[in-house]
Protein backbone atom coordinates (compact mmCIF):
# COMPACT_ATOMS: atom_id res chain seq x y z
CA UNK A 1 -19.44 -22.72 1.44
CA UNK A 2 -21.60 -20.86 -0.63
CA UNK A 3 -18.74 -17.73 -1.18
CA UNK A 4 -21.03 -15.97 -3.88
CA UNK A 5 -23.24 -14.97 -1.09
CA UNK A 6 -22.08 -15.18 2.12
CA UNK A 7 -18.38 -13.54 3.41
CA UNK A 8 -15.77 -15.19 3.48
CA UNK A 9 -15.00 -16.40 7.03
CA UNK A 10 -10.92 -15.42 8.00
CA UNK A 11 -8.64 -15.70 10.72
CA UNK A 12 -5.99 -13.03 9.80
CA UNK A 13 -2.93 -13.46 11.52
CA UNK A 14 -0.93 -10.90 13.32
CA UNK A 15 1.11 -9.64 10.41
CA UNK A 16 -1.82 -8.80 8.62
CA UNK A 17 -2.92 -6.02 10.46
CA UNK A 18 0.22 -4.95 11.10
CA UNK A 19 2.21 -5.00 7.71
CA UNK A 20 -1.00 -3.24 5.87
CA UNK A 21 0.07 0.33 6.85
CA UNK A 22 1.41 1.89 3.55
CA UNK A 23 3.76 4.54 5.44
CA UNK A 24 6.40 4.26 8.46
CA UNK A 25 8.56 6.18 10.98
CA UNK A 26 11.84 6.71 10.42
CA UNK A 27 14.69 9.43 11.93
CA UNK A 28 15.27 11.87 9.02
CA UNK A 29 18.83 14.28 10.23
CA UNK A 30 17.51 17.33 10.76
CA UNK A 31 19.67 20.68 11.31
CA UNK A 32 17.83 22.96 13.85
CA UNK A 33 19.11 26.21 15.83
CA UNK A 34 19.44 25.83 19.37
CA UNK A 35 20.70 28.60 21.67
CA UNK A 36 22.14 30.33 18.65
CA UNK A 37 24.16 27.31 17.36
CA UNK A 38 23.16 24.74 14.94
CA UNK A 39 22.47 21.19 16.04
CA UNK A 40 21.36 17.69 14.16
CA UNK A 41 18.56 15.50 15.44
CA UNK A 42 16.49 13.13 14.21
CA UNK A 43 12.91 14.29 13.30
CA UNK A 44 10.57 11.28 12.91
CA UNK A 45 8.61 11.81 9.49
CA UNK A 46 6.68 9.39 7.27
CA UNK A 47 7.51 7.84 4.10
CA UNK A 48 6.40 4.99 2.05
CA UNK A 49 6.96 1.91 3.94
CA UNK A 50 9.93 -0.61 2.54
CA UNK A 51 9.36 -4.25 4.47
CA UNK A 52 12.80 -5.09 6.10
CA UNK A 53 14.71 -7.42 3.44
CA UNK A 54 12.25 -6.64 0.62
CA UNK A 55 12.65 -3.85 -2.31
CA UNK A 56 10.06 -0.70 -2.45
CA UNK A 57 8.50 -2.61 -5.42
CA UNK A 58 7.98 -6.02 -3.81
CA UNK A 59 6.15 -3.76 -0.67
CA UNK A 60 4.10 -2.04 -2.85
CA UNK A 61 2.92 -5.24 -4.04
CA UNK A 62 2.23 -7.06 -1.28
CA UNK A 63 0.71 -3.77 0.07
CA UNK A 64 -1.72 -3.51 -3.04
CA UNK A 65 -2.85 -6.98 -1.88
CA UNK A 66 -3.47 -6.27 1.54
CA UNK A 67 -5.38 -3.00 0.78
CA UNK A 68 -7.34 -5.29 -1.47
CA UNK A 69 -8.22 -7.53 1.52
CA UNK A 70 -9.47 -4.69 3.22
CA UNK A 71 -11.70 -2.95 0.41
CA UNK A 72 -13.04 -7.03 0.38
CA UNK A 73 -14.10 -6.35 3.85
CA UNK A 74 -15.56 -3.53 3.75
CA UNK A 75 -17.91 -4.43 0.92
CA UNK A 76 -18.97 -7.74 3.21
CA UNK A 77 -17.33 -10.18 0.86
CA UNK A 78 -14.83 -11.27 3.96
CA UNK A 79 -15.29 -11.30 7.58
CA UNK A 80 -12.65 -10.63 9.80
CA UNK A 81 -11.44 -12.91 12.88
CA UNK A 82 -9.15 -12.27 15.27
CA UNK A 83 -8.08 -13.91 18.75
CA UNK A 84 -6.46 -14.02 21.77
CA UNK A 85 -3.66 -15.37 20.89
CA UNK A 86 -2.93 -12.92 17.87
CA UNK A 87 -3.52 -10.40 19.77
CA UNK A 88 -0.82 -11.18 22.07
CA UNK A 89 1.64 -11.52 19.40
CA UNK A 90 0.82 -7.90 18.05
CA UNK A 91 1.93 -6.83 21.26
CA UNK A 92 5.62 -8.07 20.63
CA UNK A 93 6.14 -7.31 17.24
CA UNK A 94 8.06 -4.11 16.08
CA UNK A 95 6.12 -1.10 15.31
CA UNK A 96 7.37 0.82 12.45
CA UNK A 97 4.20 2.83 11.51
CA UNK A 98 1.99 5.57 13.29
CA UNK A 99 -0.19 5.63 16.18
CA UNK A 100 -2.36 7.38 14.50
CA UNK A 101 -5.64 5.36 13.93
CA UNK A 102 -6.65 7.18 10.72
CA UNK A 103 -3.05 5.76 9.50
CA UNK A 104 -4.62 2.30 9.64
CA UNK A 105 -6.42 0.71 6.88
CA UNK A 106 -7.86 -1.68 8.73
CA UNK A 107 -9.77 1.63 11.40
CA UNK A 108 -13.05 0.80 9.86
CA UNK A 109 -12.93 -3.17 9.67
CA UNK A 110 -14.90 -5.17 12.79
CA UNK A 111 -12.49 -8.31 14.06
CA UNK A 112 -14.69 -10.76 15.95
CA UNK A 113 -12.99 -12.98 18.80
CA UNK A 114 -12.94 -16.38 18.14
CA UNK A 115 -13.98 -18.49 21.01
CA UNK A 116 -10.97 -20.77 21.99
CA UNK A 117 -10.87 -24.12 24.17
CA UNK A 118 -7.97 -22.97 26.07
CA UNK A 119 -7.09 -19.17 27.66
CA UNK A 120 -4.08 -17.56 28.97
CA UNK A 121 -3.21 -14.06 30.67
CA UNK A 122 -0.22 -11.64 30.22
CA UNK A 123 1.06 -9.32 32.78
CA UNK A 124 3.90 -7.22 31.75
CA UNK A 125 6.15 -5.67 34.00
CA UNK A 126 8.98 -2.89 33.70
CA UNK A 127 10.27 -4.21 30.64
CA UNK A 128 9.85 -7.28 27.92
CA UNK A 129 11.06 -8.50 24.85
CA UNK A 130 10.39 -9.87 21.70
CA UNK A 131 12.04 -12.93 22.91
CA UNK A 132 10.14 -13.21 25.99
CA UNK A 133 6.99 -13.15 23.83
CA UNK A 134 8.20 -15.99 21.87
CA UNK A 135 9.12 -18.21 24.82
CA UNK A 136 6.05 -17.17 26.76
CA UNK A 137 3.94 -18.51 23.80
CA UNK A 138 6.42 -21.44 23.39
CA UNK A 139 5.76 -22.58 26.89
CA UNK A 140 1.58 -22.00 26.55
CA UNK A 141 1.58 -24.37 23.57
CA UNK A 142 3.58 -26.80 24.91
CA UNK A 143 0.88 -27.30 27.85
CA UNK A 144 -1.92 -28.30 25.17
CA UNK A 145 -2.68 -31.59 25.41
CA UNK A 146 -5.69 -31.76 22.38
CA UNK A 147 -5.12 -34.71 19.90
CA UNK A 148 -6.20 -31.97 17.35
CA UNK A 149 -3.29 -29.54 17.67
CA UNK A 150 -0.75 -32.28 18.38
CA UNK A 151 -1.00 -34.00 15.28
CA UNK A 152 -1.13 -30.54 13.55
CA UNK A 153 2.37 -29.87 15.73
CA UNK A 154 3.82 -33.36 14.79
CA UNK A 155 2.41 -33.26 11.02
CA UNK A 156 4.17 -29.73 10.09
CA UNK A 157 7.69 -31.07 11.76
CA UNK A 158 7.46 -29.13 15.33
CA UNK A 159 8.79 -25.81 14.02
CA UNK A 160 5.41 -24.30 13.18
CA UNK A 161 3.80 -24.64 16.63
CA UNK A 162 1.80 -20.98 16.49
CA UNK A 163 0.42 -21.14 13.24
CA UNK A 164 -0.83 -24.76 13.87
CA UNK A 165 -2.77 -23.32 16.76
CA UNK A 166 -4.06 -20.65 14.58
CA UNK A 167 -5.06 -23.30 12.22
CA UNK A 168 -6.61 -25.37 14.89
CA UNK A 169 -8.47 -21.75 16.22
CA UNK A 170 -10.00 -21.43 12.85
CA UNK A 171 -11.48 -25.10 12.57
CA UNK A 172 -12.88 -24.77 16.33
CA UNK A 173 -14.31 -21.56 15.22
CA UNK A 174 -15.75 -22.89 11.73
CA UNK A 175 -14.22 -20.57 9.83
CA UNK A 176 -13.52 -20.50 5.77
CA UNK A 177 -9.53 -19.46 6.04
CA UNK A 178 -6.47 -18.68 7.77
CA UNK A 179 -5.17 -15.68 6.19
CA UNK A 180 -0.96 -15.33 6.82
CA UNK A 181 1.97 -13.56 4.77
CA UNK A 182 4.13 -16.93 5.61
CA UNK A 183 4.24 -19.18 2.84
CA UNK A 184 6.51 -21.76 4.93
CA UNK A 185 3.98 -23.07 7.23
CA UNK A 186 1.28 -23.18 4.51
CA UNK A 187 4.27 -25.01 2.20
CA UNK A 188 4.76 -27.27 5.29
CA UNK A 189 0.69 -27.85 5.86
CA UNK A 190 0.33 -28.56 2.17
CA UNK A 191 3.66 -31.40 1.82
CA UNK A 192 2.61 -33.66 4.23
CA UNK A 193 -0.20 -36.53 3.60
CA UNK A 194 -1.22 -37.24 6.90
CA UNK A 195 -3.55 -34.42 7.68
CA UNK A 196 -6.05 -32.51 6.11
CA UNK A 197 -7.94 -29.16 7.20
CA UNK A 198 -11.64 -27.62 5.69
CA UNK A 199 -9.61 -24.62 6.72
CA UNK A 200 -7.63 -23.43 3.55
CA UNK A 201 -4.55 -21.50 4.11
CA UNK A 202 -3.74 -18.50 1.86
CA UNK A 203 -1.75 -15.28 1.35
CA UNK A 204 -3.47 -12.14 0.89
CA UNK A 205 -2.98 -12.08 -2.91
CA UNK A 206 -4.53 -15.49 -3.09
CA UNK A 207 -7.57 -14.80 -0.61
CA UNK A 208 -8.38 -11.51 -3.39
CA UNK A 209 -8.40 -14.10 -6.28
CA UNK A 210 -10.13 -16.49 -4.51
CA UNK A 211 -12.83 -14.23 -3.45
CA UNK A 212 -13.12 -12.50 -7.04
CA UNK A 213 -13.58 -16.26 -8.68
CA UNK A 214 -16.11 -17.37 -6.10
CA UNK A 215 -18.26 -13.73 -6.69
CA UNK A 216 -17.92 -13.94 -10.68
């Protein structure tokens, strides 16, 4: 891979896309008059987003990174991949941030499809859960029978069964790396000796680096 001229090929994961927004929702008590008499609601306003479990400074870290991926992109030093599959898992995560597409950082980035060996379809009815996103994916993997992704499953111990097809996505797809915020599958990937993968698997702090040392 020649990286000081051509982009960097990457499959970003779900949480990439969706953890980059700098602000989010929240219910702020708000007295108001009504009918003459004074009533509390909650008024949804924006402020500076705080990941759940993590301090405002560790956020605005990880959010400096992730701008950073995108200002990569939109210079052409990274090209961004997307599939089916991570598409599908946007759909069950929890939004916390606007609806408003000029709220997204990522508005003016182009995510290609990869191509993938095997397809599925989701029809949603009156009502779904996280949960039921999980265990609809849980039971789609579980029907692949490629030698590929079931060494990849058996390698990383069974309990990292998505990002292993993500992996496997971004090899079929000959792409450079598999961009995630997890560290445990990559941790996983990286302490076993039976596998190996042209795909390298890094956070969005090390893709920057990376990218910066192969353009210097």
């Amino acid at each position: 891979m020649d990286s000081g001229r051509d982009p960097v090929r990457v499959l970003c994961d779900a949480m990439i896309r969706h953890e980059a927004f700098p602000n989010q929702s929240v219910l702020v008590p708000t007295t108001v008059n009504w009918g003459g008499h004074p009533i509390t609601i909650g008024v949804a306003q924006e402020v500076p987003r705080t990941y759940r479990g993590r301090t405002r400074e560790d956020t605005a870290r990880d959010l400096e990174d992730l701008s950073r991926v995108v200002n990569l992109a939109k210079t052409g030093k990274l090209t961004c991949y997307s599939s089916q599959e991570i598409e599908f898992e946007t759909w069950g995560l929890r939004r916390m941030h606007s609806l408003d597409p000029e709220s997204n950082p990522f508005r003016d980035v182009t995510f290609h499809r990869c191509k993938m060996r095997y397809s599925r379809s989701i029809v949603i009815g009156g009502s779904f859960t996280r949960d039921w996103f999980r265990e609809e994916k849980a039971s789609f993997l579980a029907t692949i029978t490629d030698p590929r992704f079931r060494d990849l499953d058996k390698a990383t111990g069974g309990h990292h069964s998505s990002d292993c097809y993500h992996l496997w996505t971004a090899e079929l797809s000959d792409l450079h790396v598999f961009l995630t915020k997890e560290r445990a599958f990559r941790n996983a990937f990286q302490n076993q000796l039976r596998l190996s993968s042209k795909i390298r698997i890094m956070t969005p702090h090390e893709l920057g680096c990376f990218v910066d040392a192969s353009n210097a």
